[in-house]
N, C-alpha and C. Protein backbone atom coordinates (compact mmCIF):
# COMPACT_ATOMS: atom_id res chain seq x y z
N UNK A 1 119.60 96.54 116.80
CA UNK A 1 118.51 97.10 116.01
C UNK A 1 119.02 98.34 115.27
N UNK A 2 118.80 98.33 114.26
CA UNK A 2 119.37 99.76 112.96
C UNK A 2 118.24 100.94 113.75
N UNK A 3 119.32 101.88 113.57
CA UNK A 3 118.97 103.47 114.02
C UNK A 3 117.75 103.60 113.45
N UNK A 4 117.39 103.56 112.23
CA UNK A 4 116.36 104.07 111.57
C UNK A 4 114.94 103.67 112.01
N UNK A 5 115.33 102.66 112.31
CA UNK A 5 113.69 101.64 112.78
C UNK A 5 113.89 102.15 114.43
N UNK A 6 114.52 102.37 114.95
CA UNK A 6 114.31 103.00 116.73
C UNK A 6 113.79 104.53 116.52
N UNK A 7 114.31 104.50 115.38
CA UNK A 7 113.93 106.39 115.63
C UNK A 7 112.51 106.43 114.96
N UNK A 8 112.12 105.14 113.96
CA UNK A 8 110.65 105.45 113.55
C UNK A 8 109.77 104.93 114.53
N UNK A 9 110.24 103.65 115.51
CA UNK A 9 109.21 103.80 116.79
C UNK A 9 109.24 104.63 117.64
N UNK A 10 110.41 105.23 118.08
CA UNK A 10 110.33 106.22 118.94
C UNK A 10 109.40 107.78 118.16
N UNK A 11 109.30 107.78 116.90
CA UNK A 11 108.45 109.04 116.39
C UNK A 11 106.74 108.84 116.53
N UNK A 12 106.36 107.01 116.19
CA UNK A 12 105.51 106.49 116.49
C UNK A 12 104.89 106.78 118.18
N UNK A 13 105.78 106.28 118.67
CA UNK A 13 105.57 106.14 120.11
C UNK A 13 105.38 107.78 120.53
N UNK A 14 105.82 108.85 120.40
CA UNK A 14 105.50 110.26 120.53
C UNK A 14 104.70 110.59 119.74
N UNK A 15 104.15 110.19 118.88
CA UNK A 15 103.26 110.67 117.69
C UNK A 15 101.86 110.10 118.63
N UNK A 16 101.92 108.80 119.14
CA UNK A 16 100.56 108.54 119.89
C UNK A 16 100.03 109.12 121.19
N UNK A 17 101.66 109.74 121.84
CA UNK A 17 101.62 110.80 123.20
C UNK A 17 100.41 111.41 122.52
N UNK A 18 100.97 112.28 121.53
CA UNK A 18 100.50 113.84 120.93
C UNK A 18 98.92 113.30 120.60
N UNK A 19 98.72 112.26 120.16
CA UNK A 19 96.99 112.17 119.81
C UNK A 19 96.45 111.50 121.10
N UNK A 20 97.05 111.27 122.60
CA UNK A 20 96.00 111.86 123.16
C UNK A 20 96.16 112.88 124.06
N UNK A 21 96.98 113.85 123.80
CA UNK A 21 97.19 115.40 123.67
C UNK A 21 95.92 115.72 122.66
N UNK A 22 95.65 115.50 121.76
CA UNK A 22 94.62 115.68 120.75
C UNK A 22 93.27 115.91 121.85
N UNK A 23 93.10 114.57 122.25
CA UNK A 23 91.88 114.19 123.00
C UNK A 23 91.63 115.38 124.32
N UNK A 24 92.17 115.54 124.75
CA UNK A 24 92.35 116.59 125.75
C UNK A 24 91.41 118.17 125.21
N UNK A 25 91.99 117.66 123.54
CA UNK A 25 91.26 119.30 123.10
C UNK A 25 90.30 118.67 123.08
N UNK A 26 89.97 117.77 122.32
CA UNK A 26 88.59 117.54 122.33
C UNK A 26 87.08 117.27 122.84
N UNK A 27 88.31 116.80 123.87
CA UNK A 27 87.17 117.24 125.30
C UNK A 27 86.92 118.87 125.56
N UNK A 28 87.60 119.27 125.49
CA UNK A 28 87.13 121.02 125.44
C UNK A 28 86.64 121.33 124.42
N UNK A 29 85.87 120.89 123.34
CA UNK A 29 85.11 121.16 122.35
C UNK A 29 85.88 122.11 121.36
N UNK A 30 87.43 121.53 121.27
CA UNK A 30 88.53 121.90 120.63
C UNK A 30 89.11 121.27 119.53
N UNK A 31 89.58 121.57 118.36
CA UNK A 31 89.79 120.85 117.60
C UNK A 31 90.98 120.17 117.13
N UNK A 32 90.59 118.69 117.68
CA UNK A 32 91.47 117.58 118.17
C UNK A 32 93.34 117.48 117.60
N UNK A 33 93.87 118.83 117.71
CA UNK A 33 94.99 118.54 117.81
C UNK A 33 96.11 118.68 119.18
N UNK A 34 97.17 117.97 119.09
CA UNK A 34 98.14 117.67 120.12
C UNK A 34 99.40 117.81 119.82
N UNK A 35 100.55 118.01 120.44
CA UNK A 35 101.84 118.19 119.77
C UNK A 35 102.65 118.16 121.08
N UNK A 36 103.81 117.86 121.17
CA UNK A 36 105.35 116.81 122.00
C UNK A 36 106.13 117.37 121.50
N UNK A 37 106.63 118.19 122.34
CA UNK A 37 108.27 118.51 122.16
C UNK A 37 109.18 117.48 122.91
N UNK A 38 110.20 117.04 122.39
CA UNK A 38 111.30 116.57 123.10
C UNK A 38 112.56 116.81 122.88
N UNK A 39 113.92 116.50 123.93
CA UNK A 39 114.69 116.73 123.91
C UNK A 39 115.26 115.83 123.34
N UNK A 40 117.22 115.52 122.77
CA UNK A 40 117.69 114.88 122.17
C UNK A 40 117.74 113.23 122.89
N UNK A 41 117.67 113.78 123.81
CA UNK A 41 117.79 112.18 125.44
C UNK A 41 116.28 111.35 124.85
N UNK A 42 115.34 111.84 124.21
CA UNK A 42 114.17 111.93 124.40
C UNK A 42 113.20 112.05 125.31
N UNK A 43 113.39 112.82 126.83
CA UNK A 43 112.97 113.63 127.24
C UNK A 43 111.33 114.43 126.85
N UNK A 44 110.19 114.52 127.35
CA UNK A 44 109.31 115.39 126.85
C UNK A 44 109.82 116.59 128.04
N UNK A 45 109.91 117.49 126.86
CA UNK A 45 109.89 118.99 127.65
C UNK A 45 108.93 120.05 127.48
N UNK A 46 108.02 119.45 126.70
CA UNK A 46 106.71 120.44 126.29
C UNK A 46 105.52 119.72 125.98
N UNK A 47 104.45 120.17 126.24
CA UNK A 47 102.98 119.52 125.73
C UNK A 47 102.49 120.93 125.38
N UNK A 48 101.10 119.94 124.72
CA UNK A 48 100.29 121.42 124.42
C UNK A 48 99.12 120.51 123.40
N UNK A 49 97.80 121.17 123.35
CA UNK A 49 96.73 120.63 123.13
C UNK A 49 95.96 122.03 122.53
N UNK A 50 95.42 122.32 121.24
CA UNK A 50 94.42 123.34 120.96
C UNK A 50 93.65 123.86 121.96
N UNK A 51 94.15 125.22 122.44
CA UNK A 51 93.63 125.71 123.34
C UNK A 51 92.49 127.38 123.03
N UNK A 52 92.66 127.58 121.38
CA UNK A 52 91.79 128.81 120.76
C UNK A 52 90.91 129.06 121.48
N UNK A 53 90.03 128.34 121.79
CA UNK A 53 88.38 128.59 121.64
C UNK A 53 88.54 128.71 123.32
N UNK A 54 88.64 127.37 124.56
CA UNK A 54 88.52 127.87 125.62
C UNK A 54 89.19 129.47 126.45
N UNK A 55 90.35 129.51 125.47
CA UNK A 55 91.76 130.94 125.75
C UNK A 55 91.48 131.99 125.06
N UNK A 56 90.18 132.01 124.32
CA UNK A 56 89.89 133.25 123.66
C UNK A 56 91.05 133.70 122.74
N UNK A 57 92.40 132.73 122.31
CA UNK A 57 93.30 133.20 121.91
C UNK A 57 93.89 132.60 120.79
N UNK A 58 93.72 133.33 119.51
CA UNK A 58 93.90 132.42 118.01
C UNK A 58 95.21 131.89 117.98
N UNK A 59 96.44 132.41 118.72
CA UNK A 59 97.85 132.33 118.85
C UNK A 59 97.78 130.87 119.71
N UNK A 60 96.75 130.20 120.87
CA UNK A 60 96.85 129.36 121.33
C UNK A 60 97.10 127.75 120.58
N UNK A 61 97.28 127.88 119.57
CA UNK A 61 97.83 126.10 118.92
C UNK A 61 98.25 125.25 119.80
N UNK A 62 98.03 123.67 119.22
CA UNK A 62 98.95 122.99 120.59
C UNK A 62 100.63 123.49 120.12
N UNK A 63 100.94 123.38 119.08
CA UNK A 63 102.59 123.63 118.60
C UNK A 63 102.72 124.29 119.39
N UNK A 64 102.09 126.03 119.57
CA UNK A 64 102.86 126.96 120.26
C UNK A 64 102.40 126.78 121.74
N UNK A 65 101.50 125.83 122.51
CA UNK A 65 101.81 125.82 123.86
C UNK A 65 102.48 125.14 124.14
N UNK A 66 103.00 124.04 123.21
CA UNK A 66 104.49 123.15 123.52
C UNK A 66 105.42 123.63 123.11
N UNK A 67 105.47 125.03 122.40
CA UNK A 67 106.88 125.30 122.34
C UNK A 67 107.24 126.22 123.45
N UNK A 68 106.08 127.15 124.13
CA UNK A 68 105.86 127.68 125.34
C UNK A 68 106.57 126.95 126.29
N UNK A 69 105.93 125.68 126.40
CA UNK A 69 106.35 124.97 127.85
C UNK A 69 107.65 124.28 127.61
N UNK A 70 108.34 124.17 126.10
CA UNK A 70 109.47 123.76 126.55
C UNK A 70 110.24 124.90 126.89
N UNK A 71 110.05 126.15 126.08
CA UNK A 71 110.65 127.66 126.78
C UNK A 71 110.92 127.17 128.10
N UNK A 72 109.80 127.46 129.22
CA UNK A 72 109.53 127.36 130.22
C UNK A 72 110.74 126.42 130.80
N UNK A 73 110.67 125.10 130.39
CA UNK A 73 111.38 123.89 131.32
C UNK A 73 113.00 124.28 130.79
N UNK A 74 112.90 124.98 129.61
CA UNK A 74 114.58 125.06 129.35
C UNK A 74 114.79 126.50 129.97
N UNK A 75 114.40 127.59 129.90
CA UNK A 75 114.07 128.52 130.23
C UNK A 75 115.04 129.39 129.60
N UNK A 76 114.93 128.88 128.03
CA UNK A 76 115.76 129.26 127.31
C UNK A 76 114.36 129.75 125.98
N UNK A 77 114.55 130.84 124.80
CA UNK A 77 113.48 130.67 124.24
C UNK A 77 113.94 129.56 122.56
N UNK A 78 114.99 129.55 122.86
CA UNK A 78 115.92 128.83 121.77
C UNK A 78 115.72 127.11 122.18
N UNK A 79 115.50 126.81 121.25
CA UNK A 79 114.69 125.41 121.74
C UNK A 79 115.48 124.25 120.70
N UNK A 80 116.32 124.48 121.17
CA UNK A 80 117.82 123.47 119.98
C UNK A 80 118.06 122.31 120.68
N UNK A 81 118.20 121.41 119.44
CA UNK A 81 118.40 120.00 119.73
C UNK A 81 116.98 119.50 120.39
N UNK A 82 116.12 119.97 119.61
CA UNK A 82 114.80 119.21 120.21
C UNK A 82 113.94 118.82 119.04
N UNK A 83 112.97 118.02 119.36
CA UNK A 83 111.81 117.82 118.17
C UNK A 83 110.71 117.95 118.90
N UNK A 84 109.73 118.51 117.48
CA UNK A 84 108.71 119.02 117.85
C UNK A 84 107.26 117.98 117.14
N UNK A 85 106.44 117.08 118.20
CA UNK A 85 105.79 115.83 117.28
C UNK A 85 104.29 116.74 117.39
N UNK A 86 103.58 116.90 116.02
CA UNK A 86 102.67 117.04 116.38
C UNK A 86 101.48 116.52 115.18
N UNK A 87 100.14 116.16 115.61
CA UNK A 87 99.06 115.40 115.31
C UNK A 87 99.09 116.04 113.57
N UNK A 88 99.23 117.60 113.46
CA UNK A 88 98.33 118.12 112.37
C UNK A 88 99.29 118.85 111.57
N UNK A 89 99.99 118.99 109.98
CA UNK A 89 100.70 119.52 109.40
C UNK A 89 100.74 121.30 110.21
N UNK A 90 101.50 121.71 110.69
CA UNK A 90 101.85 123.31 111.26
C UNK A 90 100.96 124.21 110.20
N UNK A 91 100.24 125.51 110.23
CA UNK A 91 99.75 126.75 109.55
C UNK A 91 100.92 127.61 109.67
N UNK A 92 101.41 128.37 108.93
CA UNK A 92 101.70 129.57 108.61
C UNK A 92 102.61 129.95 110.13
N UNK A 93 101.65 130.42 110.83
CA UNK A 93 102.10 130.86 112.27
C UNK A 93 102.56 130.60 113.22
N UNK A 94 102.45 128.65 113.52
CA UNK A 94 102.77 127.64 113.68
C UNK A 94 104.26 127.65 113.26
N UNK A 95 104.26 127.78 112.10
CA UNK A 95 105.82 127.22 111.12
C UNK A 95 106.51 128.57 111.71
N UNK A 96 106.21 129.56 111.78
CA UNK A 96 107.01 130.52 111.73
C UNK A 96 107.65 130.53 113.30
N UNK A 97 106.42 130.11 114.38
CA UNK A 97 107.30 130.35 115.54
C UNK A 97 108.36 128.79 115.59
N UNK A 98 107.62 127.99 114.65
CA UNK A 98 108.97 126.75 115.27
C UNK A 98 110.29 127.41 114.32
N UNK A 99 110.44 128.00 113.08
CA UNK A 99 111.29 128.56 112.64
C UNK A 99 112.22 129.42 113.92
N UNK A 100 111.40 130.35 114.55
CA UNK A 100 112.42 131.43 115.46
C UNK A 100 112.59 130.49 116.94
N UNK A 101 111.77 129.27 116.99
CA UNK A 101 112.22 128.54 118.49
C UNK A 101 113.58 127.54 117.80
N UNK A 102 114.02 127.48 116.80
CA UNK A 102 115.76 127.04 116.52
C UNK A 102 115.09 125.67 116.54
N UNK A 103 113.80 124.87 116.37
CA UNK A 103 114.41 123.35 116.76
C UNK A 103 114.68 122.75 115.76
N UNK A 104 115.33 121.40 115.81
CA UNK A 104 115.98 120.54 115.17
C UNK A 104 115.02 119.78 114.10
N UNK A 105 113.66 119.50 114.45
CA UNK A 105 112.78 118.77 113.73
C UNK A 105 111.69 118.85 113.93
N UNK A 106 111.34 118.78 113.16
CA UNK A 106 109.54 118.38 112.68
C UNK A 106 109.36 117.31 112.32
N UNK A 107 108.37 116.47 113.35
CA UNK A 107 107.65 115.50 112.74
C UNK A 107 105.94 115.56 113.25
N UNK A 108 105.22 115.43 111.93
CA UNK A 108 103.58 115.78 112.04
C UNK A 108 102.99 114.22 111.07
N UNK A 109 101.92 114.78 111.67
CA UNK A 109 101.17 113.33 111.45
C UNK A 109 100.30 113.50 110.20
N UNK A 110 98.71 114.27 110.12
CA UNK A 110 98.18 114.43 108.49
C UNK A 110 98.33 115.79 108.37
N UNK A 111 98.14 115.44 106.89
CA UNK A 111 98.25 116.81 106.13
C UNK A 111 97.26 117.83 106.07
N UNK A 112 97.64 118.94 106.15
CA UNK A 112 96.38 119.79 105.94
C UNK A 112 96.42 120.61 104.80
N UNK A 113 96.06 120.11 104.08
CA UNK A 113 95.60 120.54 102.34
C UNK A 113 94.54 122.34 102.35
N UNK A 114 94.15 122.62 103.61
CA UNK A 114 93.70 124.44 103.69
C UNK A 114 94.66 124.95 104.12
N UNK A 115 95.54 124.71 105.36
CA UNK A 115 96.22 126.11 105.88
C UNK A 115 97.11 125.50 105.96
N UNK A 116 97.94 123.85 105.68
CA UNK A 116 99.23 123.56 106.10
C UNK A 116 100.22 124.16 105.42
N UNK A 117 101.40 124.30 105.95
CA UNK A 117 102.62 125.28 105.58
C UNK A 117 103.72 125.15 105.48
N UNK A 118 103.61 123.34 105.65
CA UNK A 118 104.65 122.77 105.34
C UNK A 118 104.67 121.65 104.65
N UNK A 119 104.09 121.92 102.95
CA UNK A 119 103.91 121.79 101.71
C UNK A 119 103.20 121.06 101.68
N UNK A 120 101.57 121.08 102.31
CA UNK A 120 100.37 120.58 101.41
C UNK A 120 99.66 121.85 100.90
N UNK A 121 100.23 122.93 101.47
CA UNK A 121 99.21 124.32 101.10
C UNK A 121 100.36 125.29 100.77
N UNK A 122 101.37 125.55 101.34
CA UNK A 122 102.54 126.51 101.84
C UNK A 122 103.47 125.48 102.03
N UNK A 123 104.53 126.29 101.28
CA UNK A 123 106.03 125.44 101.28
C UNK A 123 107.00 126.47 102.64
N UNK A 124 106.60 127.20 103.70
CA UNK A 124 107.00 127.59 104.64
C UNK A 124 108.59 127.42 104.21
N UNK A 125 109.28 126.17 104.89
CA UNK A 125 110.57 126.21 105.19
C UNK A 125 111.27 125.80 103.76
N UNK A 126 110.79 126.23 102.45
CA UNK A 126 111.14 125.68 101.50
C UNK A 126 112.15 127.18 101.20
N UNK A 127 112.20 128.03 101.26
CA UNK A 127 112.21 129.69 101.21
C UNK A 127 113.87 129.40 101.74
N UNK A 128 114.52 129.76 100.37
CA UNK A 128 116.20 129.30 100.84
C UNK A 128 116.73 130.78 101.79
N UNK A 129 115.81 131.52 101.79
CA UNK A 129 116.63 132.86 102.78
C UNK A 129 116.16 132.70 104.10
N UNK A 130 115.15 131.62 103.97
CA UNK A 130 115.24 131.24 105.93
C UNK A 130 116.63 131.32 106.74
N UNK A 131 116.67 131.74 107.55
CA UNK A 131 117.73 131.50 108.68
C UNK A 131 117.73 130.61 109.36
N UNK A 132 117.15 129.56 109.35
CA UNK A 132 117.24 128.19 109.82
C UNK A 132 116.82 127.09 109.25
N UNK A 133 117.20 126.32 109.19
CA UNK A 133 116.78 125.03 108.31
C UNK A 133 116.65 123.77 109.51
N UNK A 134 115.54 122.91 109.24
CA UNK A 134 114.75 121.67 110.02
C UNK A 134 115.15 120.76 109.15
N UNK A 135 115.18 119.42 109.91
CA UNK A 135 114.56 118.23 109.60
C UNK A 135 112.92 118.21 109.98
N UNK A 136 112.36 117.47 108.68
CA UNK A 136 110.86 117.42 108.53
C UNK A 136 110.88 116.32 107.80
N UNK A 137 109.81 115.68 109.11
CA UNK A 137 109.29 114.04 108.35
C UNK A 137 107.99 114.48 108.93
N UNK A 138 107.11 113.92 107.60
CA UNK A 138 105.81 113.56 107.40
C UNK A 138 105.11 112.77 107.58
N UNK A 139 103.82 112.64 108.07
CA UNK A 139 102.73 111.49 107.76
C UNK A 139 102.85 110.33 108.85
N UNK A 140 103.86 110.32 109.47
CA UNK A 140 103.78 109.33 111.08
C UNK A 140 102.09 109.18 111.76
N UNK A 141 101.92 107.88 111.33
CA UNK A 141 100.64 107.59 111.86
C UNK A 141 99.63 108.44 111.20
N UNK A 142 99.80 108.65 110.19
CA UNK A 142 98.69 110.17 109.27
C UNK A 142 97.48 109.34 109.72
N UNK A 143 97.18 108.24 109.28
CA UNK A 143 95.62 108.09 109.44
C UNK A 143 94.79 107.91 110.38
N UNK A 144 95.86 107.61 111.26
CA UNK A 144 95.35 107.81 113.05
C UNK A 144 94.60 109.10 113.08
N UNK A 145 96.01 110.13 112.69
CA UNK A 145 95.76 111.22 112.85
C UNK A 145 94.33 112.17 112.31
N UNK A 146 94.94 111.59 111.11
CA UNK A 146 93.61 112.57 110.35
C UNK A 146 92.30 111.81 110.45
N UNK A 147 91.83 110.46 110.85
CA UNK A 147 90.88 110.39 111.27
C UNK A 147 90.23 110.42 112.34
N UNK A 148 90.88 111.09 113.27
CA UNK A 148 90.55 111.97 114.65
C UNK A 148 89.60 113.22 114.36
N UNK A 149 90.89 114.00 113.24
CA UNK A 149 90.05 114.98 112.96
C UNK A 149 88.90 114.77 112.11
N UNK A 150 88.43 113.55 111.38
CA UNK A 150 87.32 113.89 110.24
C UNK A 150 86.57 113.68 111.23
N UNK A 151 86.64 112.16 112.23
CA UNK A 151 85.82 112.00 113.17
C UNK A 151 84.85 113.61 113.23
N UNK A 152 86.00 113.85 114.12
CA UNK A 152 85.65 115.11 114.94
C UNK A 152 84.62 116.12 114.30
N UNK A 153 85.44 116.65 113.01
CA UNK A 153 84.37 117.21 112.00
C UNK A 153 83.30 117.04 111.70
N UNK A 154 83.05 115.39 111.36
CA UNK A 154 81.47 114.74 111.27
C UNK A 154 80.82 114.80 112.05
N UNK A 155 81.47 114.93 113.30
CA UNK A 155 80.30 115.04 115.06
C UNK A 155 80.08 116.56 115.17
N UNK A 156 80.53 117.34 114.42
CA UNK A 156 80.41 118.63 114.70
C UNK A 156 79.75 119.17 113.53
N UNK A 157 79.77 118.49 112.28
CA UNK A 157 78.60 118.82 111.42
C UNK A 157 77.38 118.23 111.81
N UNK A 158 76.82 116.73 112.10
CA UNK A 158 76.15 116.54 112.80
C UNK A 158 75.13 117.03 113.52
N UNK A 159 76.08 118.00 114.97
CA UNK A 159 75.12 118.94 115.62
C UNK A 159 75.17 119.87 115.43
N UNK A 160 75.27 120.51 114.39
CA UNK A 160 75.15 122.31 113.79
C UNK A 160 73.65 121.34 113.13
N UNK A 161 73.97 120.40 112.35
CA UNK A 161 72.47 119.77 111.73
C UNK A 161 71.68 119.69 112.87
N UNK A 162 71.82 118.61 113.64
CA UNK A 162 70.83 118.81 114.68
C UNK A 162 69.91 120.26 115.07
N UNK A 163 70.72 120.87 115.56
CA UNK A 163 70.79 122.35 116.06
C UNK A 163 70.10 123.10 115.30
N UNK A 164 70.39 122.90 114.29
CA UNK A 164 69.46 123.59 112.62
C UNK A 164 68.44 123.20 112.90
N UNK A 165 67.87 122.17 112.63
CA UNK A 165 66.54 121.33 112.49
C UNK A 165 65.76 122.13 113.80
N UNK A 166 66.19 121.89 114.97
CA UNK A 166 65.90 122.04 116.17
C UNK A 166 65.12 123.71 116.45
N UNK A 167 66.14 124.13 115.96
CA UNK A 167 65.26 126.16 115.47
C UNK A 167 64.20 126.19 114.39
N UNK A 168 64.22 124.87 113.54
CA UNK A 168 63.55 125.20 112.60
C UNK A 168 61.90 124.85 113.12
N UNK A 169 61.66 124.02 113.88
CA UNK A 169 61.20 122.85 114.42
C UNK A 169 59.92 124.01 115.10
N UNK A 170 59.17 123.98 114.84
CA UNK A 170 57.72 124.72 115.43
C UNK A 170 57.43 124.33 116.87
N UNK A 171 56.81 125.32 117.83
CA UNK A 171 57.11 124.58 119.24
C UNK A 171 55.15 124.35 118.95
């Protein structure tokens, strides 16, 4: 079997880990993203699931609690020779810590056309005075992906409607 087609099921096959890593947030009334670090063996050495809202903590992304926990398992903060799979194009802050964790790749699933930063909004690693340069592949399973999140969105506009009506609603 040609390299190329093992390495696009194997991105597949981690790309579906990470969405139900997704689900995990979403059960915490989190918004349904997930993200897989692995090693070159392919190895998972990190998870991580949107953790903001229950952690009180805007820094909580799934990216950066999987780049956390692969810290952790390598116990190194340099996170080389690994890839990083995750549900939702990286923001800004996102991109910047996988920039200083050294890894080897990016692969994300849909795009995020408001805050993504790795060129649907922000060309992040496009910036030739970076000190590190990635492999970055796009769109693996995008519509899985991104229709997790519209899902999600529509159930959550939904009951803000509900919720509306409900105050408005004379007892």
């Amino acid at each position: 079997m040609d390299a190329a087609k093992v390495r696009s099921e194997f991105d597949e096959k981690m790309m579906r880990h990470a969405l139900e890593l997704a689900d995990k947030a979403e059960a915490l009334g989190e918004i349904p993203v997930g993200a897989v670090l692995v090693d070159d063996a392919g190895n998972i050495i990190g998870e991580g699931w949107n953790l903001s809202i229950v952690q009180s903590d805007p820094t909580a992304h799934a990216e950066i609690i999987a780049l956390r926990d692969g810290a952790k398992h390598l116990q190194n903060y340099r996170l080389l020779n690994t890839t990083l799979y995750v549900t939702l194009e990286p923001c800004t802050m996102c991109a910047g810590a996988i920039l200083h964790s050294r890894i080897k790749r990016l692969v994300f699933g849909a795009s995020d056309y408001k805050t993504g930063a790795v060129g649907s909004r922000f060309h992040f690693f496009d910036d030739y005075k970076m000190n590190h340069t990635l492999e970055i592949t796009s769109g693996v399973l995008a519509e899985e992906c991104s229709q997790k999140l519209s899902a999600f969105f529509q159930k959550r506009r939904e009951e803000k409607k509900i919720e509306k009506a409900l105050l408005k609603k004379p007892d």
